[in-house]
PDB file of N, CA and C in Angstrom:
ATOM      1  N   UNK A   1       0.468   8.348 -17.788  1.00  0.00           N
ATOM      2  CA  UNK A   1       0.952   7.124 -18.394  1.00  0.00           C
ATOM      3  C   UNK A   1      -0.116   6.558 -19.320  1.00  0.00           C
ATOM      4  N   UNK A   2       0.537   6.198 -20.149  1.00  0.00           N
ATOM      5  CA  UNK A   2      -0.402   5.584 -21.340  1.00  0.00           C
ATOM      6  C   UNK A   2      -0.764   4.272 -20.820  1.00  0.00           C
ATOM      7  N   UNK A   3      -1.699   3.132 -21.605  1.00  0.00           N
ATOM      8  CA  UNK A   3      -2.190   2.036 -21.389  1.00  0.00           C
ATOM      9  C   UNK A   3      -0.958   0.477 -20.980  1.00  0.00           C
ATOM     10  N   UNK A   4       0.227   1.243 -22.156  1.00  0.00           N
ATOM     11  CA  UNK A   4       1.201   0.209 -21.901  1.00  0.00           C
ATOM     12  C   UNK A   4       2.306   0.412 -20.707  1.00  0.00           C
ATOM     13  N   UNK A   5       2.218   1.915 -20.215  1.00  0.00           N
ATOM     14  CA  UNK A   5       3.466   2.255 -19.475  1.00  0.00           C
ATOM     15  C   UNK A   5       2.768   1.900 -18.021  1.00  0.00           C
ATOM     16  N   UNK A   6       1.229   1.547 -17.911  1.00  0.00           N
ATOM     17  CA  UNK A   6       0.339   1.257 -17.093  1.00  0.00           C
ATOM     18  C   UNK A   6       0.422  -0.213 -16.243  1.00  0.00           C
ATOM     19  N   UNK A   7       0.347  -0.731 -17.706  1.00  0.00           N
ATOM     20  CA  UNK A   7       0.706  -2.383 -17.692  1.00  0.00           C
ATOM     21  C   UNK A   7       1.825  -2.952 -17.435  1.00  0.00           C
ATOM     22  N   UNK A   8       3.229  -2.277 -17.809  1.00  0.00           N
ATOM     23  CA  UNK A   8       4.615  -2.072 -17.041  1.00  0.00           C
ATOM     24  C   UNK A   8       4.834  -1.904 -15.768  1.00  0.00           C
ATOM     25  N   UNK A   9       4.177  -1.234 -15.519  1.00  0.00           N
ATOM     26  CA  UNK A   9       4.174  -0.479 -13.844  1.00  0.00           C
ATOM     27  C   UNK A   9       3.673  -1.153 -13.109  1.00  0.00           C
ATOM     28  N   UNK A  10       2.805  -1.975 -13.537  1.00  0.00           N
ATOM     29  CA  UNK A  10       1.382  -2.429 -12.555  1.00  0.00           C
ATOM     30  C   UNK A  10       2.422  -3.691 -12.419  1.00  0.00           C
ATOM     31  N   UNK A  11       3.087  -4.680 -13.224  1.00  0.00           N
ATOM     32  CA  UNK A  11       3.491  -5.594 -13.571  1.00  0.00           C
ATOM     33  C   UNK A  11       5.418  -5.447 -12.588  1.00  0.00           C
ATOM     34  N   UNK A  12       5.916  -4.240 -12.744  1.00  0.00           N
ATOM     35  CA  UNK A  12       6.957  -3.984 -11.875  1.00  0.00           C
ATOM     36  C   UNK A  12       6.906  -4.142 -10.728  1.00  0.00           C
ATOM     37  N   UNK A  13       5.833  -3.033 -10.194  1.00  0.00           N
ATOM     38  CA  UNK A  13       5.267  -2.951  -8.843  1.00  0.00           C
ATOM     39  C   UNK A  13       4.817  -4.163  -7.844  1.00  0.00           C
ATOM     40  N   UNK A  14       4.919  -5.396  -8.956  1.00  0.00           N
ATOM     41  CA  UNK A  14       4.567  -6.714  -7.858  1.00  0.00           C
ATOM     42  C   UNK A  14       6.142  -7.143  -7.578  1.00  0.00           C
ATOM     43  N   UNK A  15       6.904  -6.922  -8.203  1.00  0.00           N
ATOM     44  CA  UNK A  15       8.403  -7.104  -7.934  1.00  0.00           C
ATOM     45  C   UNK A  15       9.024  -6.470  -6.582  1.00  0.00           C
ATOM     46  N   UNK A  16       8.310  -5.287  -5.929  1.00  0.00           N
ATOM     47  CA  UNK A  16       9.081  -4.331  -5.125  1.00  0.00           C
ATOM     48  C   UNK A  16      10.152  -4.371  -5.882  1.00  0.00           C
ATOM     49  N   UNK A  17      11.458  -4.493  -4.921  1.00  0.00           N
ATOM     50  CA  UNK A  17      12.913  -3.648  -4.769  1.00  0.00           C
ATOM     51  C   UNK A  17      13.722  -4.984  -5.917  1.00  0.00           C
ATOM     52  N   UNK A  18      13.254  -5.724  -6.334  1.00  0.00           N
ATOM     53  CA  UNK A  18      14.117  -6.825  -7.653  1.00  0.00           C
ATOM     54  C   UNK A  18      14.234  -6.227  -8.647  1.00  0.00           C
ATOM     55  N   UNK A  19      15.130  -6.028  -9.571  1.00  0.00           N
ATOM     56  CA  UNK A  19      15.018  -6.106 -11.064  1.00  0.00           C
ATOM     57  C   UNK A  19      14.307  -7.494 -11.792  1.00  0.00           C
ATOM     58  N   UNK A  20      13.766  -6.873 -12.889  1.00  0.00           N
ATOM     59  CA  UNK A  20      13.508  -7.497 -13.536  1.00  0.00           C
ATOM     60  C   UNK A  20      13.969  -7.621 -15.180  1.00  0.00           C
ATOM     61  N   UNK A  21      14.412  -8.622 -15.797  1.00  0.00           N
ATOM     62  CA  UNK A  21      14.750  -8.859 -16.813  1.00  0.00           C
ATOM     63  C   UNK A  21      13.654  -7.979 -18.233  1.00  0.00           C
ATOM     64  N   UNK A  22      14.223  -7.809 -19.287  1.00  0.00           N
ATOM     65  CA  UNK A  22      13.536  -7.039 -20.231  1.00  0.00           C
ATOM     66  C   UNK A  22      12.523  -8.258 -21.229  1.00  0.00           C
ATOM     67  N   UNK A  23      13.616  -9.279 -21.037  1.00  0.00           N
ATOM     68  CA  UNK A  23      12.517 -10.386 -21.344  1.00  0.00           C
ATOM     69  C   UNK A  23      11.362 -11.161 -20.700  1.00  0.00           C
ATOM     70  N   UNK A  24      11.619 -11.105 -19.514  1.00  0.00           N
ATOM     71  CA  UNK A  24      10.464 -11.409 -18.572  1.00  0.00           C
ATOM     72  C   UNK A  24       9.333 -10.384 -18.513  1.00  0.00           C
ATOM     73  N   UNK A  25      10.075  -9.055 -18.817  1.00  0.00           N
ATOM     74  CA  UNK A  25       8.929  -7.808 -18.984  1.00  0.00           C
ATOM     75  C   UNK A  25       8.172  -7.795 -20.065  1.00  0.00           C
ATOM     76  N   UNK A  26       8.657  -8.470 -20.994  1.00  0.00           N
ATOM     77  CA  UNK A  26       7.936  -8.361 -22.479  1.00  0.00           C
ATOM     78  C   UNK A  26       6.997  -9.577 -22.544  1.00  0.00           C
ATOM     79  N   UNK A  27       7.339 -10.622 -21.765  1.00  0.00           N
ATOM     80  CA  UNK A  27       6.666 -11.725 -21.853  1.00  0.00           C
ATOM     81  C   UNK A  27       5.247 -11.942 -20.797  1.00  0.00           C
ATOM     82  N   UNK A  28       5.533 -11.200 -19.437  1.00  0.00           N
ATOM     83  CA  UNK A  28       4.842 -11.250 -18.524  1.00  0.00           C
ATOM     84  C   UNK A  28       3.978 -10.128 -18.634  1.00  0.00           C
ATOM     85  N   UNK A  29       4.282  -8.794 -18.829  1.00  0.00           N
ATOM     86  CA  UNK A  29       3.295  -7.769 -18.444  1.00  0.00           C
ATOM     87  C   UNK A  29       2.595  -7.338 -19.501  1.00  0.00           C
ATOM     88  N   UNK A  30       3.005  -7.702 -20.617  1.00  0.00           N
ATOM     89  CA  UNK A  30       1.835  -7.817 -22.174  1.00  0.00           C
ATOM     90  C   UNK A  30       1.023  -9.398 -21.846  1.00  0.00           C
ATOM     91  N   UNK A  31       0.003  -9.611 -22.920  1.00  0.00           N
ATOM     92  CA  UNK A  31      -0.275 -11.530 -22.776  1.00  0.00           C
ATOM     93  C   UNK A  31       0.550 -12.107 -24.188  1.00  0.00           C
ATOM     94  N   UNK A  32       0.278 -13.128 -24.295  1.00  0.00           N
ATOM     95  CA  UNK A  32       1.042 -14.055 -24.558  1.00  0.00           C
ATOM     96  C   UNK A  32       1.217 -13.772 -26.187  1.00  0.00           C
ATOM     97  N   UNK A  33      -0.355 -13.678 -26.842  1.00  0.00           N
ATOM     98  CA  UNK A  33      -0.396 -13.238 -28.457  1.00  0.00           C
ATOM     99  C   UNK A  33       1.169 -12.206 -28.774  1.00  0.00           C
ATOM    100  N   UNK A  34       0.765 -10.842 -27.633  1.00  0.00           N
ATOM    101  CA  UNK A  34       1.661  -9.551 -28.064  1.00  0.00           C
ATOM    102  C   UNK A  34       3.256 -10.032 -27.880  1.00  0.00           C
ATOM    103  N   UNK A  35       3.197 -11.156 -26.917  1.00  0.00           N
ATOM    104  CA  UNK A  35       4.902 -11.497 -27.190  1.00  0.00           C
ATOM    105  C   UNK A  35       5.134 -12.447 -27.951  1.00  0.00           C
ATOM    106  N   UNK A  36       4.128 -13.036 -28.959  1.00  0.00           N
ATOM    107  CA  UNK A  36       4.835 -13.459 -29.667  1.00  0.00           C
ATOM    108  C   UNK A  36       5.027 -13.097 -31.516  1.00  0.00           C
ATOM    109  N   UNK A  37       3.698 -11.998 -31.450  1.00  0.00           N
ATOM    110  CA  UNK A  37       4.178 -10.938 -32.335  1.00  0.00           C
ATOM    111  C   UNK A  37       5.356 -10.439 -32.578  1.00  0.00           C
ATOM    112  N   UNK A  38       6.285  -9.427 -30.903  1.00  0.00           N
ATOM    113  CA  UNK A  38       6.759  -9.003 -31.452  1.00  0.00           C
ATOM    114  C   UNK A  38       7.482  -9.409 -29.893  1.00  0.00           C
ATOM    115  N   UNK A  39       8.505 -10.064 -29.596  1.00  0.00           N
ATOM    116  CA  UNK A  39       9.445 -10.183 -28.480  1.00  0.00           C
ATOM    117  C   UNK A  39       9.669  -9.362 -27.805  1.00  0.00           C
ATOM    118  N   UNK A  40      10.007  -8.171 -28.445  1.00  0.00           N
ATOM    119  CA  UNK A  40      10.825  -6.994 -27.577  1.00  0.00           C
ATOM    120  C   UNK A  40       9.817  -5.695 -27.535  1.00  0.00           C
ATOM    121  N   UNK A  41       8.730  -5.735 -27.873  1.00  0.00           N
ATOM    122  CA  UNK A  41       7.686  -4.604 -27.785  1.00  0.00           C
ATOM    123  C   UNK A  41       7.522  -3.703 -26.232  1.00  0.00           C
ATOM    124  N   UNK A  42       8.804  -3.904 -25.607  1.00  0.00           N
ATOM    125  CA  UNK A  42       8.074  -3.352 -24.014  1.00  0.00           C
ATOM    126  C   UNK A  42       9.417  -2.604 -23.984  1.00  0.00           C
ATOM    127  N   UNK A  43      10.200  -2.617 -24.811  1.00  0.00           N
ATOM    128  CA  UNK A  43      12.109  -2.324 -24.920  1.00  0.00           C
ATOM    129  C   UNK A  43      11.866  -0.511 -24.857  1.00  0.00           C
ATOM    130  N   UNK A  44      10.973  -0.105 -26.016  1.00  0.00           N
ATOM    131  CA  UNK A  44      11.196   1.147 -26.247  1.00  0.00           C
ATOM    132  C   UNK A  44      10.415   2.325 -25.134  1.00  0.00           C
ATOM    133  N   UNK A  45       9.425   1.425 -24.491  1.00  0.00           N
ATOM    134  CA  UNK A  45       8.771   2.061 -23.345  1.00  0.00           C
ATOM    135  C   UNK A  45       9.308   2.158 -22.561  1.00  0.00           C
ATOM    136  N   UNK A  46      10.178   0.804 -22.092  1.00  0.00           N
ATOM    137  CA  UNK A  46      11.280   0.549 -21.071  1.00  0.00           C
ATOM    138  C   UNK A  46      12.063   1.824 -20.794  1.00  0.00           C
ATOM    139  N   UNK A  47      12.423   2.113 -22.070  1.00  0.00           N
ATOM    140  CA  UNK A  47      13.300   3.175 -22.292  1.00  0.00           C
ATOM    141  C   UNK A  47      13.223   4.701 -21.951  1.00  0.00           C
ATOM    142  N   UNK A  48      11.433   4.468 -22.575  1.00  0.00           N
ATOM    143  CA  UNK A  48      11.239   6.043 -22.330  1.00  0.00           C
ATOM    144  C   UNK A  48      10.374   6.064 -20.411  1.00  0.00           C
ATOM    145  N   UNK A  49      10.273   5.597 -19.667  1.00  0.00           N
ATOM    146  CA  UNK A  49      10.046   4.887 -18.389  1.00  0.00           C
ATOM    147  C   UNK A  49      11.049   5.826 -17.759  1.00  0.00           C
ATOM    148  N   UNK A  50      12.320   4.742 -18.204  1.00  0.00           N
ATOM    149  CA  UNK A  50      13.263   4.896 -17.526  1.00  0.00           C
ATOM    150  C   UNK A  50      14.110   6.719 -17.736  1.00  0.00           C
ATOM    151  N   UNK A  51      13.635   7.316 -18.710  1.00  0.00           N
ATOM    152  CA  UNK A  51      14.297   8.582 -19.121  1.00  0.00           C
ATOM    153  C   UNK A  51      13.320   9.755 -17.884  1.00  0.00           C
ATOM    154  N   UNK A  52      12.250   9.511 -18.338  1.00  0.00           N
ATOM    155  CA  UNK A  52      11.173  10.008 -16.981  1.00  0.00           C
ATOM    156  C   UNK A  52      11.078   9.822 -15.554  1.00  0.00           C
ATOM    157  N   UNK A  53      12.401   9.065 -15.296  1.00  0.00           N
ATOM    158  CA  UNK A  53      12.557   8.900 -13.565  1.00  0.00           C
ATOM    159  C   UNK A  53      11.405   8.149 -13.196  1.00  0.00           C
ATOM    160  N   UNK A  54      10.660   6.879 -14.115  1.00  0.00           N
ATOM    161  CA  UNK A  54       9.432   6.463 -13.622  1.00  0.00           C
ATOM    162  C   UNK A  54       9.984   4.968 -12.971  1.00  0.00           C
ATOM    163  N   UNK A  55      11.044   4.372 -13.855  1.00  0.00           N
ATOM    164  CA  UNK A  55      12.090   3.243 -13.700  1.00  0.00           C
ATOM    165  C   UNK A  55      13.236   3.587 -13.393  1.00  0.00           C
ATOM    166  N   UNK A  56      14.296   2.545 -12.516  1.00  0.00           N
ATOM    167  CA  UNK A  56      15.696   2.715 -13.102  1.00  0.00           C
ATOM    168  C   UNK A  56      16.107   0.821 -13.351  1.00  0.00           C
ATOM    169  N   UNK A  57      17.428   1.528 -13.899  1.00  0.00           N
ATOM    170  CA  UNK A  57      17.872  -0.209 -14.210  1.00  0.00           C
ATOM    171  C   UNK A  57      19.532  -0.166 -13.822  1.00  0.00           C
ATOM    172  N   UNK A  58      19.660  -1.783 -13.816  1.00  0.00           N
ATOM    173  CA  UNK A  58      21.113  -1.723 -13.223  1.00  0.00           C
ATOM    174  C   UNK A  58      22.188  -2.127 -14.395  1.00  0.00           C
ATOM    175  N   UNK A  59      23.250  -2.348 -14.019  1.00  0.00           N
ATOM    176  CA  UNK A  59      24.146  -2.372 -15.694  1.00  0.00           C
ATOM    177  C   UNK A  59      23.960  -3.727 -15.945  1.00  0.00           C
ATOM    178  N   UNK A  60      23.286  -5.002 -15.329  1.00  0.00           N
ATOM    179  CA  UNK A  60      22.942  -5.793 -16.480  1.00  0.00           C
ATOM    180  C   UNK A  60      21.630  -5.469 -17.658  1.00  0.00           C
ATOM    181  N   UNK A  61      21.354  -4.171 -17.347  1.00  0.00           N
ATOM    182  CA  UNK A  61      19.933  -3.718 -18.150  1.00  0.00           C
ATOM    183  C   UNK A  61      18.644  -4.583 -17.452  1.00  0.00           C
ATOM    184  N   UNK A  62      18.372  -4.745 -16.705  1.00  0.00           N
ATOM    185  CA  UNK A  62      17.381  -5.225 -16.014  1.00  0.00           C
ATOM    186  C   UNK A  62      16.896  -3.830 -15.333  1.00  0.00           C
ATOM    187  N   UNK A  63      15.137  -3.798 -14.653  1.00  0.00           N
ATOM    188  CA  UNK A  63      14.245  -2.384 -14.634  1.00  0.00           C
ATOM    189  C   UNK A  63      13.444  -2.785 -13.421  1.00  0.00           C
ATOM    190  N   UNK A  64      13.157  -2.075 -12.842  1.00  0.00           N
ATOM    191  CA  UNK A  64      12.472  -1.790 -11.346  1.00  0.00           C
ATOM    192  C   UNK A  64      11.895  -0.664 -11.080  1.00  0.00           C
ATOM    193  N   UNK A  65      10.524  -0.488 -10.522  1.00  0.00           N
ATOM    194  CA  UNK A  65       9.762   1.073 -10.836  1.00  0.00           C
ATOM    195  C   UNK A  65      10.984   1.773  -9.264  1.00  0.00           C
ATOM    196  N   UNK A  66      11.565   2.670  -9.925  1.00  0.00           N
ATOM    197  CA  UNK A  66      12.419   3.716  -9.319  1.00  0.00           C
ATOM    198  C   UNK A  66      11.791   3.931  -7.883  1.00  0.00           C
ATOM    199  N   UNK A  67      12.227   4.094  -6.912  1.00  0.00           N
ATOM    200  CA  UNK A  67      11.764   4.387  -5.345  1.00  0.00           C
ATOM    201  C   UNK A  67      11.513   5.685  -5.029  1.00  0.00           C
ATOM    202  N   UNK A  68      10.142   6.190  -4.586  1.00  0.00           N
ATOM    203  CA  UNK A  68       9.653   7.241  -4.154  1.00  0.00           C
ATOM    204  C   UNK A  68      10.803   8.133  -3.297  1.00  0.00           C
ATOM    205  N   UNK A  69      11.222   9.496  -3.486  1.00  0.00           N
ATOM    206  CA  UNK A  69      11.730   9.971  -2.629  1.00  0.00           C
ATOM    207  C   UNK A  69      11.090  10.230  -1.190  1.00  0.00           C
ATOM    208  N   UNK A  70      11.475  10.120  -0.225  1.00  0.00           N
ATOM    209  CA  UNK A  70      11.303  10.167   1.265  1.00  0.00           C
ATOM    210  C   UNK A  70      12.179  10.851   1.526  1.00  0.00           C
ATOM    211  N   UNK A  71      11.105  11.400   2.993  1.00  0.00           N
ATOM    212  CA  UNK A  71      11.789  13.015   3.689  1.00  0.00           C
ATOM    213  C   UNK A  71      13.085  12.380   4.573  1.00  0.00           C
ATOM    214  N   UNK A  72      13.766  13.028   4.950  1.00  0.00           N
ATOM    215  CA  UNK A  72      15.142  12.536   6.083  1.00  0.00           C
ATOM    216  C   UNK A  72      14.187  12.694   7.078  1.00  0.00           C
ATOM    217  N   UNK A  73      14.868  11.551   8.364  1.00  0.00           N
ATOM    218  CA  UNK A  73      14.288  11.757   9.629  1.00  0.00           C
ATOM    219  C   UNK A  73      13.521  10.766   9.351  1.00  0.00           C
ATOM    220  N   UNK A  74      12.556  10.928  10.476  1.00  0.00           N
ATOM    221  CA  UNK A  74      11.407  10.265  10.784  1.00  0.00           C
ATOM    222  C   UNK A  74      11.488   9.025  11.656  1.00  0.00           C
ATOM    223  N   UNK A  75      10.909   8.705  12.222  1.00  0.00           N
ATOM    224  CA  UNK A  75      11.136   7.463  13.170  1.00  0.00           C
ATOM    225  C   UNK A  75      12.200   6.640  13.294  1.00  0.00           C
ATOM    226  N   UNK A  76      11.995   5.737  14.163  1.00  0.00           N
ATOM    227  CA  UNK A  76      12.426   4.576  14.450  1.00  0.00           C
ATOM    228  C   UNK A  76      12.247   3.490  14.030  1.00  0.00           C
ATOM    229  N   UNK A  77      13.189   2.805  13.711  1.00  0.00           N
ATOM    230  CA  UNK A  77      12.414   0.984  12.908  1.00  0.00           C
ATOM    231  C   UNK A  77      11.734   0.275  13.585  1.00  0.00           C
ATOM    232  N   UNK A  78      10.513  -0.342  12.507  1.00  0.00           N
ATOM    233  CA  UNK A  78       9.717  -0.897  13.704  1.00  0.00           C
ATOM    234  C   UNK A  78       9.413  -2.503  13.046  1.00  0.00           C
ATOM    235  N   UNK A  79       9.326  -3.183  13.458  1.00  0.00           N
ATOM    236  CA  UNK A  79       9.128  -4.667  12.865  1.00  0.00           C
ATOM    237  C   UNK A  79       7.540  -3.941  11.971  1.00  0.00           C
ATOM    238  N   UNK A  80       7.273  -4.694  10.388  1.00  0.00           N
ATOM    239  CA  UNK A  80       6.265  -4.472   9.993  1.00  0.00           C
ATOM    240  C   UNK A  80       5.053  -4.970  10.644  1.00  0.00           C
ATOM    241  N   UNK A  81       5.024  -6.247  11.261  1.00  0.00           N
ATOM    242  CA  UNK A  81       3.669  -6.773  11.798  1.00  0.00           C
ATOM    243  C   UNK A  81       3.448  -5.754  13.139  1.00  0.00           C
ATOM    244  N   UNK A  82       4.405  -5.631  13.632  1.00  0.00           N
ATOM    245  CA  UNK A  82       4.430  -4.737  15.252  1.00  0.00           C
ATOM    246  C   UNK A  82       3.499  -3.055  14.405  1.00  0.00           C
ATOM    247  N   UNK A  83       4.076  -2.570  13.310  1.00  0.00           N
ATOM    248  CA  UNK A  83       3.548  -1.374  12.982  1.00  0.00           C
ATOM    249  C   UNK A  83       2.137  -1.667  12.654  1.00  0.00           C
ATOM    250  N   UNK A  84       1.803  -3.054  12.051  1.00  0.00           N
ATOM    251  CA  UNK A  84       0.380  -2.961  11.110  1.00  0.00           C
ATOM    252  C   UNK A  84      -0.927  -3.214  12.915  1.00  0.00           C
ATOM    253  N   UNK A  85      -0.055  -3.542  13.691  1.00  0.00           N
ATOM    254  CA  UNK A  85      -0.711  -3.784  14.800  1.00  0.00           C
ATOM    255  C   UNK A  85      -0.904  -2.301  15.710  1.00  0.00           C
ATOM    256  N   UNK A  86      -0.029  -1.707  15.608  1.00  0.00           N
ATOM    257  CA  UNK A  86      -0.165   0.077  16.721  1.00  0.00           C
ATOM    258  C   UNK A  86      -1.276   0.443  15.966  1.00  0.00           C
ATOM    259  N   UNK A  87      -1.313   0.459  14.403  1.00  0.00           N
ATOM    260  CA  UNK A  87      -2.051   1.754  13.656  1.00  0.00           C
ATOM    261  C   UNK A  87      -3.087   0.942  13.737  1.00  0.00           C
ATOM    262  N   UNK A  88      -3.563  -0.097  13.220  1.00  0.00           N
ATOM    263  CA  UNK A  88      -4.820  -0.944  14.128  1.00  0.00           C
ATOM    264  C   UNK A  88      -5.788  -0.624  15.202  1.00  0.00           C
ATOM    265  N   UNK A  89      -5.078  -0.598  16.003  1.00  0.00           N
ATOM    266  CA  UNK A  89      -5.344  -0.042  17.482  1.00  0.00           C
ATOM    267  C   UNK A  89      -5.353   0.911  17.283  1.00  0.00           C
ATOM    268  N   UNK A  90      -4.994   2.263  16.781  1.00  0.00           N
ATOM    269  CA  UNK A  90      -5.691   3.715  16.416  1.00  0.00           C
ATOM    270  C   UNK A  90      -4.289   4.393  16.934  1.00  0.00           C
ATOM    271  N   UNK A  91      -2.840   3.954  17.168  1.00  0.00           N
ATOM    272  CA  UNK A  91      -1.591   5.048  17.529  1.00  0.00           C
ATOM    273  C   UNK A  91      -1.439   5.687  16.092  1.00  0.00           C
ATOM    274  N   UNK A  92      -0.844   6.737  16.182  1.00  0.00           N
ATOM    275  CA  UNK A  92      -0.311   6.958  15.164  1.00  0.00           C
ATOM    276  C   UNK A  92       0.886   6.713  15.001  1.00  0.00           C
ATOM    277  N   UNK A  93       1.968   6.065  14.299  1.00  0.00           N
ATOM    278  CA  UNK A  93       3.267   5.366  14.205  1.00  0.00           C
ATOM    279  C   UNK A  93       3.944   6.134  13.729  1.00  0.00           C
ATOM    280  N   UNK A  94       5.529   6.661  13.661  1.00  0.00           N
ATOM    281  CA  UNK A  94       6.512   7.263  12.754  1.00  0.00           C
ATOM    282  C   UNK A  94       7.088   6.215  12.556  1.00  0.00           C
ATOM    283  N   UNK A  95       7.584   5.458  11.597  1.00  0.00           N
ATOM    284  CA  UNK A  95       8.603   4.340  11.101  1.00  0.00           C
ATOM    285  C   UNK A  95       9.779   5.170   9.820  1.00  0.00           C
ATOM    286  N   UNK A  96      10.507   4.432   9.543  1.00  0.00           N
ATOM    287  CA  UNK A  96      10.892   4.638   8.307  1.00  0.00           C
ATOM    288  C   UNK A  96      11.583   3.661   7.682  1.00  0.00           C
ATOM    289  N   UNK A  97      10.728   2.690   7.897  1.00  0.00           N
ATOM    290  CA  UNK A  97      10.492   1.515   7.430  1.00  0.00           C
ATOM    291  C   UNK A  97      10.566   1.885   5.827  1.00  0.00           C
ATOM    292  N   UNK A  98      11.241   0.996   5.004  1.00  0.00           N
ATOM    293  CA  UNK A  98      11.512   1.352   3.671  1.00  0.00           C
ATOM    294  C   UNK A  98      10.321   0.404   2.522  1.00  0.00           C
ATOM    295  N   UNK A  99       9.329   1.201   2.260  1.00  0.00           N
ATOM    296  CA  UNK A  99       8.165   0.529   1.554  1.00  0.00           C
ATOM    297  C   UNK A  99       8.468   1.044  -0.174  1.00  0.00           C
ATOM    298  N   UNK A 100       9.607   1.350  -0.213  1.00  0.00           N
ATOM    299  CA  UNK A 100      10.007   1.555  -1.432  1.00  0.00           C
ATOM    300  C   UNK A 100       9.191   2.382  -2.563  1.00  0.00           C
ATOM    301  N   UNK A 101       8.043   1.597  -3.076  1.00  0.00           N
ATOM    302  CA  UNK A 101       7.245   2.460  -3.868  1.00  0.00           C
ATOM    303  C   UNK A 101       6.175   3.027  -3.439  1.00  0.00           C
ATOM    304  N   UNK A 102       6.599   4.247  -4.211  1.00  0.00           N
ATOM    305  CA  UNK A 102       5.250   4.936  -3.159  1.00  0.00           C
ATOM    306  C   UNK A 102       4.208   4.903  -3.914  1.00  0.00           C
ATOM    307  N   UNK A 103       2.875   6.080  -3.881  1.00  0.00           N
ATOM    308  CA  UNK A 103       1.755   5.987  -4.342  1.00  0.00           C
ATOM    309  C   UNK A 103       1.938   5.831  -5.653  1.00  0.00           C
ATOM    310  N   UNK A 104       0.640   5.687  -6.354  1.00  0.00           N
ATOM    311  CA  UNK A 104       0.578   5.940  -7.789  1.00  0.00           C
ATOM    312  C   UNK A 104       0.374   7.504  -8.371  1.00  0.00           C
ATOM    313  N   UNK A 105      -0.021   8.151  -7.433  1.00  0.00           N
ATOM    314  CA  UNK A 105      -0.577   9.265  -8.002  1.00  0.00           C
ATOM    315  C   UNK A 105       1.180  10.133  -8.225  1.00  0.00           C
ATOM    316  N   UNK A 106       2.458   9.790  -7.581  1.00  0.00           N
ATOM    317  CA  UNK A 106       3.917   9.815  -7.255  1.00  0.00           C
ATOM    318  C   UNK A 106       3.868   9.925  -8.790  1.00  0.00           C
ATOM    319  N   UNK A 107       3.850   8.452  -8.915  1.00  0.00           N
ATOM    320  CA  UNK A 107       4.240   8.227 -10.534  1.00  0.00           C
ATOM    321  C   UNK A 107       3.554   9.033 -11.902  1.00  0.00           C
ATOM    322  N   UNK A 108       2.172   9.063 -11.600  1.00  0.00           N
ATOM    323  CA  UNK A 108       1.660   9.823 -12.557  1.00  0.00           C
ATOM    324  C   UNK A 108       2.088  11.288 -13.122  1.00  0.00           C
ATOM    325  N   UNK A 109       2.697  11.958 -12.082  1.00  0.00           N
ATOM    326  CA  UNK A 109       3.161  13.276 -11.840  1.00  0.00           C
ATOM    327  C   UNK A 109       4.526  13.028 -12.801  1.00  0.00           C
ATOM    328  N   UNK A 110       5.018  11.870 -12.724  1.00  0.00           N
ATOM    329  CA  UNK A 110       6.587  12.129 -13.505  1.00  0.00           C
ATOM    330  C   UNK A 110       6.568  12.098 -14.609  1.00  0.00           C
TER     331      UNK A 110
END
């Protein structure tokens, strides 16, 4: 990912599982000078993001960094504070607890 598809991502990724508007993306994850240069400067990245399986969006055109695929199976649900407390204490936990995005190094690969 380039510098801007960086700044997209980084800027999605505080959203988790919400969409976010294309104008809130252009306004929030550039600073303030670059949106008012050019309003829609985050539209065509948006685009190519979303062609790379790095985003998806829903039919109001609003964008969310796309959710890591996960294996089938795996644990049992576990309240998050109850899990951050076993692995603490040194258990090892199976959950499949839905943390939506996964690593970065996920994304870099796409």
């Amino acid at each position: 990912m380039d510098a801007d598809e960086r700044e997209i991502f980084n800027y999605l990724k505080t959203w988790g599982k919400e969409y976010v508007g294309t104008t809130e993306i252009c306004r929030r994850a550039g600073n303030k000078k670059r949106f008012h240069e050019d309003p829609e400067w985050a539209i065509p990245i948006l685009i190519s993001m979303k062609e790379r399986s790095i985003l998806e969006s829903d039919a109001m055109g609003r964008y969310r960094v796309k959710p890591a695929h996960k294996k089938k199976g795996g644990g049992r649900w576990i309240a998050p504070d109850i899990e951050k407390i076993l692995t603490e204490s040194g258990l090892k936990v199976e959950s499949n607890n839905s943390s939506d995005i996964g690593p970065d190094e996920y994304y870099e690969q796409l």
